[in-house]
Protein backbone atom coordinates (compact mmCIF):
# COMPACT_ATOMS: atom_id res chain seq x y z
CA UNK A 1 101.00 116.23 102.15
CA UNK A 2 97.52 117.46 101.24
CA UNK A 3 95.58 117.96 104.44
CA UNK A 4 92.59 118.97 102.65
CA UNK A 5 92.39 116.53 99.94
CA UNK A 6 92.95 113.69 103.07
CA UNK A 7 90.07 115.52 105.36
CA UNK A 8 87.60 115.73 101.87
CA UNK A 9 88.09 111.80 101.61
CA UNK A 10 87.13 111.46 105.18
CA UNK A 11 83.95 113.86 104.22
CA UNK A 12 84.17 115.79 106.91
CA UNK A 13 84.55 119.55 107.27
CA UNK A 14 86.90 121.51 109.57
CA UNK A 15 84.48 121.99 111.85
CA UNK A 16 83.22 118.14 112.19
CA UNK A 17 86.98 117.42 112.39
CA UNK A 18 87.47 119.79 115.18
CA UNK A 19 84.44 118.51 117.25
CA UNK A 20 85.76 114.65 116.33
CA UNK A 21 89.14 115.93 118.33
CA UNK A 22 87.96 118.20 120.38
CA UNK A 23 90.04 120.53 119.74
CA UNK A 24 89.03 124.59 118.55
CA UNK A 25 88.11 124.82 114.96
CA UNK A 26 90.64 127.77 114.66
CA UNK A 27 93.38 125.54 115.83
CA UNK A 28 92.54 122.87 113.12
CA UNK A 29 91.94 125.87 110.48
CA UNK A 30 95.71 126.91 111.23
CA UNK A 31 96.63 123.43 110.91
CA UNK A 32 94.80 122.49 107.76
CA UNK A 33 96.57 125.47 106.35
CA UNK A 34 99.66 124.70 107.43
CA UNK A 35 100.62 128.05 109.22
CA UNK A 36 100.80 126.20 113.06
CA UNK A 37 100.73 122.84 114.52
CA UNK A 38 97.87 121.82 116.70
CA UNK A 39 99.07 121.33 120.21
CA UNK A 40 100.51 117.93 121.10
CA UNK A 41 97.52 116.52 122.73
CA UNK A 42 95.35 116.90 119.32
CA UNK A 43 97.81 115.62 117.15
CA UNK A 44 97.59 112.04 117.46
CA UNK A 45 93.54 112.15 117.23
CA UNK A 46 93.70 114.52 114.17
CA UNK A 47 96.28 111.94 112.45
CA UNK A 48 93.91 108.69 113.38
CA UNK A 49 91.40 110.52 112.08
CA UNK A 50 92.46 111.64 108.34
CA UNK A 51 94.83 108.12 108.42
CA UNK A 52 98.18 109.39 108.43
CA UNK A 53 100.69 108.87 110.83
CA UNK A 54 101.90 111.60 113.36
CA UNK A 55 105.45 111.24 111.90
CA UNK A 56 104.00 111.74 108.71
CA UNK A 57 102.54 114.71 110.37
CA UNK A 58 105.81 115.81 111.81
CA UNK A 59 107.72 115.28 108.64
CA UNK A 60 105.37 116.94 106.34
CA UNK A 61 104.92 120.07 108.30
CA UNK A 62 108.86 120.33 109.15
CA UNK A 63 109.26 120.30 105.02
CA UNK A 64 106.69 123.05 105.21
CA UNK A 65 108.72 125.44 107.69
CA UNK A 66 106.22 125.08 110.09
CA UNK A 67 107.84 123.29 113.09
């Protein structure tokens, strides 16, 4: 899953996205890039947010090696 093609369709920067969540902009850099998962309580907001679901989310970053 592309995180940053899905968050450039939005038009919205990592910043904007963090703010949108409220979650640090570090946090959603580290997601985006797919080195750590945001904690739990973002996760939801950053999925409604790009349109994906959190499953998706889950599925796509355990492919990854991340979780």
């Amino acid at each position: 899953m592309d995180l940053k093609f899905l968050l450039s369709q939005k038009g919205l920067t990592q910043i904007e996205l963090a703010k949108k969540i409220g979650a640090n902009h570090v946090a959603v850099s580290m997601q985006m890039c797919k080195h750590r998962m945001l904690p739990k309580k973002y996760r939801q907001k950053f999925c409604d947010v790009l349109g994906i679901s959190l499953n998706e989310l889950e599925k796509a970053m355990k492919e990854e090696g991340v979780l």
